[in-house]
N, C-alpha and C. Protein backbone atom coordinates (compact mmCIF):
# COMPACT_ATOMS: atom_id res chain seq x y z
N UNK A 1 -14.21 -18.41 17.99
CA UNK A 1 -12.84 -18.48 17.49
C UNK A 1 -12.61 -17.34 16.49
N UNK A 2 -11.37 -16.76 16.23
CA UNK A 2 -11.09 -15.47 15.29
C UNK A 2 -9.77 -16.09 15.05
N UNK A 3 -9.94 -15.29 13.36
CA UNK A 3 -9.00 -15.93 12.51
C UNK A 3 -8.16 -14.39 12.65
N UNK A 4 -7.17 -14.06 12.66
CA UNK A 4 -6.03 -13.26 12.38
C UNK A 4 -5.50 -13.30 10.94
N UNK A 5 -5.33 -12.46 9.86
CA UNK A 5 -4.42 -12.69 9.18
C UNK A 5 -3.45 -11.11 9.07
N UNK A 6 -2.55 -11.26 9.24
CA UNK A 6 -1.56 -10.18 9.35
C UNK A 6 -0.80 -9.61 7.52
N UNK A 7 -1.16 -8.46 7.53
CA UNK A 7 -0.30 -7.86 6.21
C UNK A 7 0.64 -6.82 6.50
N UNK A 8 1.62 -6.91 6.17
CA UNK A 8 3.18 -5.94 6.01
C UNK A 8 2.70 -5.16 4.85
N UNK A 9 1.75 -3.80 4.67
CA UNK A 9 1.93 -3.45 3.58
C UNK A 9 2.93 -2.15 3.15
N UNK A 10 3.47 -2.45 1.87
CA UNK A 10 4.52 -1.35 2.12
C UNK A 10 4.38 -0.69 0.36
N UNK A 11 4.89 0.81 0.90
CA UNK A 11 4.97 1.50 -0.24
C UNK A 11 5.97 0.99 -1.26
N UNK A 12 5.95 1.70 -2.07
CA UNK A 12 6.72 0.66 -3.47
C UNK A 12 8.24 2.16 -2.82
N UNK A 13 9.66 1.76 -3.46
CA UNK A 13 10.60 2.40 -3.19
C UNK A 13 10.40 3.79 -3.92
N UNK A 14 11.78 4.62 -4.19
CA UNK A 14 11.63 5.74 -4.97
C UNK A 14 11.22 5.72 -6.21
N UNK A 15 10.78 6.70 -6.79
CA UNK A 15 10.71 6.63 -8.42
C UNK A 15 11.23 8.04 -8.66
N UNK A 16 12.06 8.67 -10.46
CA UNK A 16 12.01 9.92 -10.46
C UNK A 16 11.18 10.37 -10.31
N UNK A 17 9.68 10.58 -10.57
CA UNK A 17 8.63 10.97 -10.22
C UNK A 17 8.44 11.59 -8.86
N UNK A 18 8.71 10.72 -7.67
CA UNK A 18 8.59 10.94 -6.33
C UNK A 18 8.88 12.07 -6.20
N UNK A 19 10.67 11.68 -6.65
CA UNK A 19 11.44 12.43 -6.30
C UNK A 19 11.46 13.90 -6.62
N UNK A 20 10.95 14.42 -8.04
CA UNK A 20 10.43 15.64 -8.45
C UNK A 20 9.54 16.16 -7.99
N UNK A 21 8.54 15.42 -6.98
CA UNK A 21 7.16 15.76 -6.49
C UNK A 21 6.02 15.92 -7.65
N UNK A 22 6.08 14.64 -8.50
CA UNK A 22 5.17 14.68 -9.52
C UNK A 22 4.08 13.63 -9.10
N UNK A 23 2.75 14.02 -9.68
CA UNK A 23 1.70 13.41 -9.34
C UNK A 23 1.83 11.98 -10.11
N UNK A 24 2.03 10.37 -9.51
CA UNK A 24 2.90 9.24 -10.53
C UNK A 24 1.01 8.68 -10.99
N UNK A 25 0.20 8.24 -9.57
CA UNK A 25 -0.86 7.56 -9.94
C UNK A 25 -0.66 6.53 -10.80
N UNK A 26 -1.49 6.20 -11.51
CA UNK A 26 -2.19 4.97 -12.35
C UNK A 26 -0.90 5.13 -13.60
N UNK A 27 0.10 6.18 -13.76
CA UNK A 27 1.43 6.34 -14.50
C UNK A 27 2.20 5.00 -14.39
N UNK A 28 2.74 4.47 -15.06
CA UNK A 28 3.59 3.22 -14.94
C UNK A 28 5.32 3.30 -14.64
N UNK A 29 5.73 4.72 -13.61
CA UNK A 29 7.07 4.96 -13.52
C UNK A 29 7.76 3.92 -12.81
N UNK A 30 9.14 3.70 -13.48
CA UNK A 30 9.71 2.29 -12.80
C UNK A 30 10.54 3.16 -11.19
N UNK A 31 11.10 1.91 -10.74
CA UNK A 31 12.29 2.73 -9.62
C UNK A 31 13.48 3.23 -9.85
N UNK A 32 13.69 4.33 -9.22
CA UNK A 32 15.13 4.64 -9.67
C UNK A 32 16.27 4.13 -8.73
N UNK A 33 17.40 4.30 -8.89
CA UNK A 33 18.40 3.86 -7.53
C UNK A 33 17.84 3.73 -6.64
N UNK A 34 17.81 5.15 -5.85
CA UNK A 34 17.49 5.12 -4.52
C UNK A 34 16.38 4.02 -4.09
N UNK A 35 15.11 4.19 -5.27
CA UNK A 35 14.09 3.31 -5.02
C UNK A 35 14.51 1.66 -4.37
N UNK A 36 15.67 1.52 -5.51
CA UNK A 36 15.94 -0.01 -5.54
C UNK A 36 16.45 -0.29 -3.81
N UNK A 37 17.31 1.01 -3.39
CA UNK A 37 17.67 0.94 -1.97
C UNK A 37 17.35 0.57 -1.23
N UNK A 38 16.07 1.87 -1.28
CA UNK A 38 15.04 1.57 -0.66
C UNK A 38 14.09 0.14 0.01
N UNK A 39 14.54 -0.76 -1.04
CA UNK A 39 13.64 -1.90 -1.02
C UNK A 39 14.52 -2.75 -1.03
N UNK A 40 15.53 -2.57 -0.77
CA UNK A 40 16.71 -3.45 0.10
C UNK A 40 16.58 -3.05 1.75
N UNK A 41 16.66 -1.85 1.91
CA UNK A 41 16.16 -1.56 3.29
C UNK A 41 15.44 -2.08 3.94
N UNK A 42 13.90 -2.13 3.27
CA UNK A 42 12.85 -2.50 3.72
C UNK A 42 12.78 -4.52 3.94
N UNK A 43 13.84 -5.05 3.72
CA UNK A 43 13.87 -6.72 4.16
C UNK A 43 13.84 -6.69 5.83
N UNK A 44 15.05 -5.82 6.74
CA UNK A 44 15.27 -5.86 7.73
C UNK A 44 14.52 -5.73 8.88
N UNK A 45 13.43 -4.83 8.65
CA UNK A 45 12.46 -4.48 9.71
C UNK A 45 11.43 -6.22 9.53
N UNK A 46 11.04 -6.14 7.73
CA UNK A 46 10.31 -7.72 7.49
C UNK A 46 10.93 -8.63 8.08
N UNK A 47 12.47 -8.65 8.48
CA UNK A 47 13.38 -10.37 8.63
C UNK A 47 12.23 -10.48 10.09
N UNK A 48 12.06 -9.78 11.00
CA UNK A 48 11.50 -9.62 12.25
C UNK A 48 10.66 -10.86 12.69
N UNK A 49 9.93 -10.98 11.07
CA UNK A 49 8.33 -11.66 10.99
C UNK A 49 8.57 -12.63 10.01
N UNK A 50 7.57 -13.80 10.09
CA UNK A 50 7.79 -15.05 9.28
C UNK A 50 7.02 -14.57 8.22
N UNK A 51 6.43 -14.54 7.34
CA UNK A 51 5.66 -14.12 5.86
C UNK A 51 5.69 -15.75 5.09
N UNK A 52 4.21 -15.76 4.47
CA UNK A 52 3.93 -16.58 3.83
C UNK A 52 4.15 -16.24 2.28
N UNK A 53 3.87 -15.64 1.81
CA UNK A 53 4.29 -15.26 0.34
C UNK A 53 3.79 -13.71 0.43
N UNK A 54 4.45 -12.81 -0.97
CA UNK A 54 4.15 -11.31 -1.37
C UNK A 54 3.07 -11.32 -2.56
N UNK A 55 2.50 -10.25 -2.54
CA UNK A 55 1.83 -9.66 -3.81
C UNK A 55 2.15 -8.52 -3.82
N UNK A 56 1.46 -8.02 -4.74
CA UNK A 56 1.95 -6.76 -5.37
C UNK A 56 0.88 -5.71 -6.27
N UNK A 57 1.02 -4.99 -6.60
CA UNK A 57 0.68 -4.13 -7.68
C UNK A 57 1.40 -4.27 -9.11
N UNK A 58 0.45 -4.61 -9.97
CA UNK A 58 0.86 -4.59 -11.30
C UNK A 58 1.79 -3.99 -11.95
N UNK A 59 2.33 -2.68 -11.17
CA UNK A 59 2.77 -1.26 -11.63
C UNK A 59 3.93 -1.56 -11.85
N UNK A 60 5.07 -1.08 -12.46
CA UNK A 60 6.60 -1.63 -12.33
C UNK A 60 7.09 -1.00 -11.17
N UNK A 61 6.96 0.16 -10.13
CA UNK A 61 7.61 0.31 -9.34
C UNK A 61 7.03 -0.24 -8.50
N UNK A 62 5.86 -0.83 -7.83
CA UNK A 62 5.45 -1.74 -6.63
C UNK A 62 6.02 -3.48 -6.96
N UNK A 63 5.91 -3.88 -8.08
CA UNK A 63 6.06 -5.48 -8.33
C UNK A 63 7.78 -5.00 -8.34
N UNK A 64 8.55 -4.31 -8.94
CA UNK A 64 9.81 -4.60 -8.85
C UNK A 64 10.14 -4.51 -7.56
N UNK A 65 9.33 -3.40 -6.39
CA UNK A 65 10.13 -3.24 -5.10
C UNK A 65 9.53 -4.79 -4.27
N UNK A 66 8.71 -5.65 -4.51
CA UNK A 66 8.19 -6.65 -4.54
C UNK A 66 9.57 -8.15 -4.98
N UNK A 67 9.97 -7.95 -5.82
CA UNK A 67 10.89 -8.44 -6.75
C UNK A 67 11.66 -8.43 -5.72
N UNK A 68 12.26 -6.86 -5.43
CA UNK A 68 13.64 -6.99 -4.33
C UNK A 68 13.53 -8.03 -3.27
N UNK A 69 12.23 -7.00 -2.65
CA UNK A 69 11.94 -7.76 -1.04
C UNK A 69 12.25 -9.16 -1.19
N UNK A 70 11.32 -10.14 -2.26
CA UNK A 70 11.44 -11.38 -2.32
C UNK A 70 12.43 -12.21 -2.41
N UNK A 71 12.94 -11.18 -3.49
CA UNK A 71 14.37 -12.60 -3.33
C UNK A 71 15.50 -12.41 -2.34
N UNK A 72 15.42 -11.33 -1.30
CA UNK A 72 15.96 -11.52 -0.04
C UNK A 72 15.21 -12.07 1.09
N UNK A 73 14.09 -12.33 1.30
CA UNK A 73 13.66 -13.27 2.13
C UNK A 73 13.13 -14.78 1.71
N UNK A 74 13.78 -15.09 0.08
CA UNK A 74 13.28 -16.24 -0.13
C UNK A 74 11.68 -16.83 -0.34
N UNK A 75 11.37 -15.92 -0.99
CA UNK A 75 9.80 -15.66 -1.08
C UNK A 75 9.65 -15.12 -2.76
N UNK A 76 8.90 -15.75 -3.38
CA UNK A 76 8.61 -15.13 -4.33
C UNK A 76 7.36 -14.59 -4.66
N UNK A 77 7.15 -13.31 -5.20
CA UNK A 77 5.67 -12.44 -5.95
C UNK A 77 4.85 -13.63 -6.19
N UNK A 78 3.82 -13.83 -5.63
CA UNK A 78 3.05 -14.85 -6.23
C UNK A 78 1.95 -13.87 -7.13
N UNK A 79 1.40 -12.77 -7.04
CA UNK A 79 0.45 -11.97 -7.77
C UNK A 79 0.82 -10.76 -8.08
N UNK A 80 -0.04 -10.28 -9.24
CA UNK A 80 0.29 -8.54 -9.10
C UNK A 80 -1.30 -9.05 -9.27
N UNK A 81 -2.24 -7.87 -8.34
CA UNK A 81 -3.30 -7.60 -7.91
C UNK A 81 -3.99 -6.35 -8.56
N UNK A 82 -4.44 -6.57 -9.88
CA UNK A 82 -5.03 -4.46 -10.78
C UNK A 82 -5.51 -4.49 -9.49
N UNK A 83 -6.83 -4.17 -8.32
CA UNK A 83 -7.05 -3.65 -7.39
C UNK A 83 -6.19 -3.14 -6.65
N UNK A 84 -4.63 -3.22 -6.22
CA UNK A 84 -3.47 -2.93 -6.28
C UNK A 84 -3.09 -1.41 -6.42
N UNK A 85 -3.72 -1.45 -7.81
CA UNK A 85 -2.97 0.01 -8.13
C UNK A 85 -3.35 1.10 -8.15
N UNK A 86 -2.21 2.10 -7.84
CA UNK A 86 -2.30 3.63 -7.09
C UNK A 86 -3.46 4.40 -7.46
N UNK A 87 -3.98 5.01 -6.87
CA UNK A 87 -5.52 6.02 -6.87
C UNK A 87 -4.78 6.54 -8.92
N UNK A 88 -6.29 6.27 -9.67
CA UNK A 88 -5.92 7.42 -10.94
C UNK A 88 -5.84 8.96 -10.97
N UNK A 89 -5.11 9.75 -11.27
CA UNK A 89 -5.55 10.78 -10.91
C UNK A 89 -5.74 11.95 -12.17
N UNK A 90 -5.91 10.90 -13.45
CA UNK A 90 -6.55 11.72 -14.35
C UNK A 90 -5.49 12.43 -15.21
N UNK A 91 -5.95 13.44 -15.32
CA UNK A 91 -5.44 14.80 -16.08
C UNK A 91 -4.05 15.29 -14.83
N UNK A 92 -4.38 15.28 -13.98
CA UNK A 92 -3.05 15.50 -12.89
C UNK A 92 -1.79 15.05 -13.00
N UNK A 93 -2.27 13.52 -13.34
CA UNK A 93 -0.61 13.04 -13.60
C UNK A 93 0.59 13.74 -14.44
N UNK A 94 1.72 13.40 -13.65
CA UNK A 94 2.68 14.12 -14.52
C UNK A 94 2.92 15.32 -13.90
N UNK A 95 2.15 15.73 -13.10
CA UNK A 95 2.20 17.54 -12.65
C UNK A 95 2.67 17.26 -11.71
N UNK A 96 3.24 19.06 -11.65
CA UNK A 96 4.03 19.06 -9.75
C UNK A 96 3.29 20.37 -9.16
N UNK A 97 3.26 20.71 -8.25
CA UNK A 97 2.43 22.33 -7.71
C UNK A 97 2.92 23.32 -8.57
N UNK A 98 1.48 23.87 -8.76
CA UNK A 98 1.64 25.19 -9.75
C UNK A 98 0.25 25.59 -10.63
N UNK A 99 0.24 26.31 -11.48
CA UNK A 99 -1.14 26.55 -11.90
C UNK A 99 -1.60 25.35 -12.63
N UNK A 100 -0.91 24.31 -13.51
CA UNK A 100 -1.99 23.82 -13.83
C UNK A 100 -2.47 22.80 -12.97
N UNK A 101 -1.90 22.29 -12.10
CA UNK A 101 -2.71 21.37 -11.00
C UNK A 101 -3.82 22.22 -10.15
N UNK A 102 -3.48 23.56 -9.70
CA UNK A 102 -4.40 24.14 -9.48
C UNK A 102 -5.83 24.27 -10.12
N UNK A 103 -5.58 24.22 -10.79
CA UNK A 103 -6.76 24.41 -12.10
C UNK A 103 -7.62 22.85 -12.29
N UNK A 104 -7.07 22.10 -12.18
CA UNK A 104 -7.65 21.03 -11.58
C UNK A 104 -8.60 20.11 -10.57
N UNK A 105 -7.68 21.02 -9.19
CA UNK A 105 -8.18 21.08 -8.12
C UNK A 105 -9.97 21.14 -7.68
N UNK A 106 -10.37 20.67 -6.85
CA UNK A 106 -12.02 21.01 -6.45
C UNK A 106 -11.92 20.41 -5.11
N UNK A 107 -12.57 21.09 -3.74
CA UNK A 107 -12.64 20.49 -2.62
C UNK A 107 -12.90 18.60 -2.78
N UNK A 108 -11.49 18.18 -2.11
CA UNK A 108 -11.72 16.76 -2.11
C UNK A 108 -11.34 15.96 -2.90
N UNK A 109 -10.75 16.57 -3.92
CA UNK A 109 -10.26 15.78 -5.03
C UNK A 109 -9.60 16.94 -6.40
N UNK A 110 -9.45 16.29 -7.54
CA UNK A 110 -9.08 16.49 -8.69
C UNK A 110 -9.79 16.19 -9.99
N UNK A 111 -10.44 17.22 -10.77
CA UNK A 111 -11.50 17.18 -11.87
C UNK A 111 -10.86 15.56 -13.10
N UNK A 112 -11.54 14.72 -12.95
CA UNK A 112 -11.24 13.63 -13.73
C UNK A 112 -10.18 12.52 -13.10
N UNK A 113 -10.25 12.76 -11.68
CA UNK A 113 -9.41 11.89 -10.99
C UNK A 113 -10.72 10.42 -10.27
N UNK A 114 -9.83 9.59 -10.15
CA UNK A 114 -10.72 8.25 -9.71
C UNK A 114 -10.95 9.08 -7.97
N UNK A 115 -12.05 8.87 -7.43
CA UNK A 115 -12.43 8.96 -6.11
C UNK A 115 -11.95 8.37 -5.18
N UNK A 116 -11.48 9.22 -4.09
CA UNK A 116 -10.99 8.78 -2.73
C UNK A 116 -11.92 7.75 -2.31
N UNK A 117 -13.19 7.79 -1.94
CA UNK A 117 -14.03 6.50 -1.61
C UNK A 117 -13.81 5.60 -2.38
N UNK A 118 -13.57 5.17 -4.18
CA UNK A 118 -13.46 4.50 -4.97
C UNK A 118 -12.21 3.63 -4.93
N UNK A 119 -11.16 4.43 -4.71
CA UNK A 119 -9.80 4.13 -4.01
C UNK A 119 -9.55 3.08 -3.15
N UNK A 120 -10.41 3.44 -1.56
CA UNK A 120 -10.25 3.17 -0.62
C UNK A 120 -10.89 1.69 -0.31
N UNK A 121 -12.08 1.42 -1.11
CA UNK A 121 -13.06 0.32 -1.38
C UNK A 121 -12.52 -0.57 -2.11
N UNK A 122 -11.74 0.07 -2.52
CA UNK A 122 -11.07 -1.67 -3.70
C UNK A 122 -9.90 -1.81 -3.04
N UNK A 123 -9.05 -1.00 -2.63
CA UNK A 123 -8.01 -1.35 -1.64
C UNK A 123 -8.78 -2.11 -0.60
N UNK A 124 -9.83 -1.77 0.40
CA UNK A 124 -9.76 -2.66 1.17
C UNK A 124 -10.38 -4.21 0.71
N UNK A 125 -11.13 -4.16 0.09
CA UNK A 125 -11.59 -5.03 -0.59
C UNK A 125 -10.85 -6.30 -1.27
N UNK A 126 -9.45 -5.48 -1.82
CA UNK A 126 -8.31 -6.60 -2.02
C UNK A 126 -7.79 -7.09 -1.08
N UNK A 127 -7.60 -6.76 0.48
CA UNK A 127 -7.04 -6.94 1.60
C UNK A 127 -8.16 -8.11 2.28
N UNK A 128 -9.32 -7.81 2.22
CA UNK A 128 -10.64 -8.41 2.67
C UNK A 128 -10.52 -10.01 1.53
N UNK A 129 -9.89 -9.98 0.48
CA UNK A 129 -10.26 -11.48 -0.49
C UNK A 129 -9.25 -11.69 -0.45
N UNK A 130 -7.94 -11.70 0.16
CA UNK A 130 -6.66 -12.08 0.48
C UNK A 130 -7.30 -12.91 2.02
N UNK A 131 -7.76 -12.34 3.09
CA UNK A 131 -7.88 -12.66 4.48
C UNK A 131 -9.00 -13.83 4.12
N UNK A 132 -9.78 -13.60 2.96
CA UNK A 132 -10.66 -14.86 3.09
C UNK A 132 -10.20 -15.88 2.24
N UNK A 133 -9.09 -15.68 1.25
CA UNK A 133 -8.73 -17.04 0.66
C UNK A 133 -7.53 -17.63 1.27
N UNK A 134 -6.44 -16.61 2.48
CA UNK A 134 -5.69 -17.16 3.25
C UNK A 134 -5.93 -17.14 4.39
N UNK A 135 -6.65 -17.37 5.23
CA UNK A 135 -7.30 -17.06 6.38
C UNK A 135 -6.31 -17.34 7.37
N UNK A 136 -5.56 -16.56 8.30
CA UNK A 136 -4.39 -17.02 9.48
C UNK A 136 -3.17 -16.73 8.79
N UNK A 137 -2.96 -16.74 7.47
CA UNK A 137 -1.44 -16.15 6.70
C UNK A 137 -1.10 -14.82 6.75
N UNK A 138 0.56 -14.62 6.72
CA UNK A 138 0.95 -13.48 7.17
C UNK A 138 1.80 -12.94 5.70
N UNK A 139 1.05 -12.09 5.17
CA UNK A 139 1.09 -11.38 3.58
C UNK A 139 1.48 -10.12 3.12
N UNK A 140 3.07 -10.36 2.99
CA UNK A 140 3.44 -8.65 2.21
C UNK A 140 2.86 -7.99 1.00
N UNK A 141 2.43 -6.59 1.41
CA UNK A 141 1.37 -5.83 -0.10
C UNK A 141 2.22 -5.53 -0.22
N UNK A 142 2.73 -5.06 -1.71
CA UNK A 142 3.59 -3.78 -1.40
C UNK A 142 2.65 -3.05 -2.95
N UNK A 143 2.26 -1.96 -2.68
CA UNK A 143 1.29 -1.14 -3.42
C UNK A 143 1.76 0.05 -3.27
N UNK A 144 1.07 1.36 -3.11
CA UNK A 144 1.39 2.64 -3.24
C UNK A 144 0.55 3.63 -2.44
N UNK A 145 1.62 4.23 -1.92
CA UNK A 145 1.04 5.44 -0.55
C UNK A 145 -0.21 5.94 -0.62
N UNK A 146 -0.95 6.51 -1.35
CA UNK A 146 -2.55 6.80 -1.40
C UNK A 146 -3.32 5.83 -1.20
N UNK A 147 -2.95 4.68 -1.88
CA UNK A 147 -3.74 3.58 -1.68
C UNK A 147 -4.03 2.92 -0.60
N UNK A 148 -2.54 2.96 0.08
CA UNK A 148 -2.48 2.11 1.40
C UNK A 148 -2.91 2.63 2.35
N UNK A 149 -2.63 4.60 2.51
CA UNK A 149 -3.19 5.84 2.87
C UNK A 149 -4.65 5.44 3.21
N UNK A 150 -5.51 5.39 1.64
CA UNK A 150 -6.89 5.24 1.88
C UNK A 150 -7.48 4.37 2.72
N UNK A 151 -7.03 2.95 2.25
CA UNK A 151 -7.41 1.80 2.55
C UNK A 151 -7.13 1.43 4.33
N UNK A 152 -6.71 2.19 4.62
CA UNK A 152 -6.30 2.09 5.98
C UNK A 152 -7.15 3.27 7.05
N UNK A 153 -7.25 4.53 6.16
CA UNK A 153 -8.24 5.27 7.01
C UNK A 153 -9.90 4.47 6.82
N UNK A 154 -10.21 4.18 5.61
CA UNK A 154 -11.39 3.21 5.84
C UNK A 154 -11.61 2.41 6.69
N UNK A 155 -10.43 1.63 6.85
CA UNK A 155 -10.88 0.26 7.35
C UNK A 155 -10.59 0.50 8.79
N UNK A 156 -9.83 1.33 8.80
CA UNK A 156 -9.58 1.30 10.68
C UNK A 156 -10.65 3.02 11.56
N UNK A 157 -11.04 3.62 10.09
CA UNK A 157 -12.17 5.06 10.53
C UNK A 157 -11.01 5.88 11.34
N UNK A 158 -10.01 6.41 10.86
CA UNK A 158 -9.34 7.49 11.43
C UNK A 158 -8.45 8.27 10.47
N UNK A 159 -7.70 9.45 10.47
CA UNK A 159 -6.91 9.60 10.09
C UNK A 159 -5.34 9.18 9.94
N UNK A 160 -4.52 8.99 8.57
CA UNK A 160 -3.51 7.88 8.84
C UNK A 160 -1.87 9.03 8.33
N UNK A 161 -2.42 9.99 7.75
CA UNK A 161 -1.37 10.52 6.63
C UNK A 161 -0.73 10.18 6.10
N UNK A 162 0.74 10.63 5.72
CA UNK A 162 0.98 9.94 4.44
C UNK A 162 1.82 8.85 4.75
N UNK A 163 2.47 7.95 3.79
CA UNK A 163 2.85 6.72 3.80
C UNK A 163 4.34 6.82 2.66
N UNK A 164 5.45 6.56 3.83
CA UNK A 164 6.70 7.01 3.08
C UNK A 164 7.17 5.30 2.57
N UNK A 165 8.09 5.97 1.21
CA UNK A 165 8.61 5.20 1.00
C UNK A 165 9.01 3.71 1.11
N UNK A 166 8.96 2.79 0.90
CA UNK A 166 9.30 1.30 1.26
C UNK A 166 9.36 1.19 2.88
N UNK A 167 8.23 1.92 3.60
CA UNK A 167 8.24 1.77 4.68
C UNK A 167 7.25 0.39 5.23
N UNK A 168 7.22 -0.34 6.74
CA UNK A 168 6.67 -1.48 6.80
C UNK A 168 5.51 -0.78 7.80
N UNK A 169 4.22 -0.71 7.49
CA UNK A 169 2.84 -0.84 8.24
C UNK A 169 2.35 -1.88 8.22
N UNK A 170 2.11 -2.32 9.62
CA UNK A 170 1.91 -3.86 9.72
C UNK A 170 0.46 -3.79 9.95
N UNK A 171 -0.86 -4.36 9.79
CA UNK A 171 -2.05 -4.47 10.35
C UNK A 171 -2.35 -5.46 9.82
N UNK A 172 -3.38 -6.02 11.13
CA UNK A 172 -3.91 -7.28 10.97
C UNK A 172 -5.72 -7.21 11.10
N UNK A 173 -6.19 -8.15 10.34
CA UNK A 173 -7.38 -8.01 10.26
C UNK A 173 -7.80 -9.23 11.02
N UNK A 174 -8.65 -9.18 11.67
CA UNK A 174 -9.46 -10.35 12.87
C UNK A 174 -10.71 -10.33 12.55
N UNK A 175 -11.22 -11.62 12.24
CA UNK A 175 -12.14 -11.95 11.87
C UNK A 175 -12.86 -13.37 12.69
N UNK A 176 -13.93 -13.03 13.19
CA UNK A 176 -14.50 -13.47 14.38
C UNK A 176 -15.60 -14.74 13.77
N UNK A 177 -15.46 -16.21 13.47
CA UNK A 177 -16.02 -16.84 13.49
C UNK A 177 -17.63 -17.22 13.32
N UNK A 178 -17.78 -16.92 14.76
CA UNK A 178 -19.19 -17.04 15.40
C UNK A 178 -20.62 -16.22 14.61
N UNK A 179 -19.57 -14.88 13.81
CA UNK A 179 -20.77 -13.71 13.91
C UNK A 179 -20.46 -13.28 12.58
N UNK A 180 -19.15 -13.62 12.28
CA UNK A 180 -18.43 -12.81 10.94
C UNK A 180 -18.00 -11.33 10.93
N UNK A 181 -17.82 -10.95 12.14
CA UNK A 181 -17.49 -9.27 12.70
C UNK A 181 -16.08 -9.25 12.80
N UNK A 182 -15.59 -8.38 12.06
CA UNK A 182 -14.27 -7.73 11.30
C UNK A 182 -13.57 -6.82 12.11
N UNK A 183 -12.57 -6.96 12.40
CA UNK A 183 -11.61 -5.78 13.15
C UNK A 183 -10.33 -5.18 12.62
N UNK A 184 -9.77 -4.47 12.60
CA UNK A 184 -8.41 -4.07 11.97
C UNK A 184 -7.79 -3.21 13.21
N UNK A 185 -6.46 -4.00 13.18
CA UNK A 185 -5.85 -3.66 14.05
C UNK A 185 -4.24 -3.24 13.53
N UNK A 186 -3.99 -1.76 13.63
CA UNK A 186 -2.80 -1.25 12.98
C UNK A 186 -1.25 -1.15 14.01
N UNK A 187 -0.68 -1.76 13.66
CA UNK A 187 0.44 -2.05 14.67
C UNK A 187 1.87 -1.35 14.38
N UNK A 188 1.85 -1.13 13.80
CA UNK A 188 3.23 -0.27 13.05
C UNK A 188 2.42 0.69 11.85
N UNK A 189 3.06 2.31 11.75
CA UNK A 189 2.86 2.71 10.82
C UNK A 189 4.28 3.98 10.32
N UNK A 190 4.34 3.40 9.34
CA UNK A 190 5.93 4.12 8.50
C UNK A 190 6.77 3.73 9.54
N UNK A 191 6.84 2.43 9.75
CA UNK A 191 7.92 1.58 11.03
C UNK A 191 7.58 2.05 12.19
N UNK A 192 6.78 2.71 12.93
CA UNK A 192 7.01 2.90 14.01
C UNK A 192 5.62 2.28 14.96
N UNK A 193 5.88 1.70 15.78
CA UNK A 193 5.59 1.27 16.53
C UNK A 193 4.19 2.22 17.17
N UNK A 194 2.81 1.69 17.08
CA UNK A 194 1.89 2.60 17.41
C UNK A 194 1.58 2.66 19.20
N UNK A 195 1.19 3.91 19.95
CA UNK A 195 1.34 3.37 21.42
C UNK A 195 -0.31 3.40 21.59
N UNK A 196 -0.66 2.32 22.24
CA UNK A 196 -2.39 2.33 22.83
C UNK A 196 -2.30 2.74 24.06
N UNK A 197 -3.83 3.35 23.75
CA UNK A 197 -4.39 4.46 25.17
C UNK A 197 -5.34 3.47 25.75
């Protein structure tokens, strides 16, 4: 027998930050308009699917775009999750392209930034103790594009790129009874519908 549990995870809406092309990370920027839009948008593609309750990221722009979603589908934030929140990226934050992010820079990362593997392991890891304390429930993240980025090339071993705005990536994790052998299966990514070969 295999247990299914399905997550809608979605990027948190706009922030000024985004919008300047500033590095936000482990930064606590709230949403701006558009953001809030944004995460009015993002109910319609969710109305699709039944959802058991949301979590969130601690951050003010993931728990508020959290906030929106919920009280249009009648669901309320039951958590903000610290494993949740966006990759740190150190000394970077705050910056947009130019010399001093350059200066920063090192193949693979950013001098004093939290690690892409480090990232990607606690993201999935929060997804992995969600599927085992709701086992068969169907659970909106809404967290932040690197994170969800990472946590998704880990767990599924491919490349995913980036992850827009209050968009809905749906994947479900299957978990097999008999043996305890884990699958992830990605079904939508930035809304669109993935095609199998």
């Amino acid at each position: 027998m295999t247990t299914t549990t399905t997550f809608a995870l979605i990027r948190h809406g706009q922030t000024d930050w985004n919008a300047a092309a500033r590095i936000q990370g482990a930064t606590d920027i709230p949403l701006n308009d558009v953001g809030r839009g944004q995460a009015a948008d993002a109910v319609a593609p969710l109305n699709r699917y039944d959802w058991d309750f949301i979590v969130s990221s601690p951050l003010s722009r993931a728990a508020e775009t959290a906030d929106l979603i919920g009280a249009q589908l009648g669901l309320a934030a039951t958590r903000r999750l610290p494993a949740l929140v966006e990759r740190n990226y150190g000394p970077a934050e705050g910056l947009s392209a130019g010399a001093d992010l350059d200066a920063l820079r090192f193949p693979g990362g950013f001098h004093g930034a939290e690690t892409e593997q480090a990232v990607a392991t606690r993201g999935v890891d929060a997804l992995r103790e969600l599927a085992r304390e709701h086992p068969g429930a169907r659970i909106i993240v809404v967290a932040h594009g690197t994170l969800i980025r990472l946590s998704l090339e880990n767990a599924l071993d491919q490349p995913i790129g980036s992850i827009s705005n209050a968009s809905l990536n749906l994947v479900q994790h299957h978990r097999a009874h008999a043996d305890g052998q884990v699958a992830w299966q990605l079904d939508l990514l930035n809304g669109e519908a993935l095609v199998r070969v």
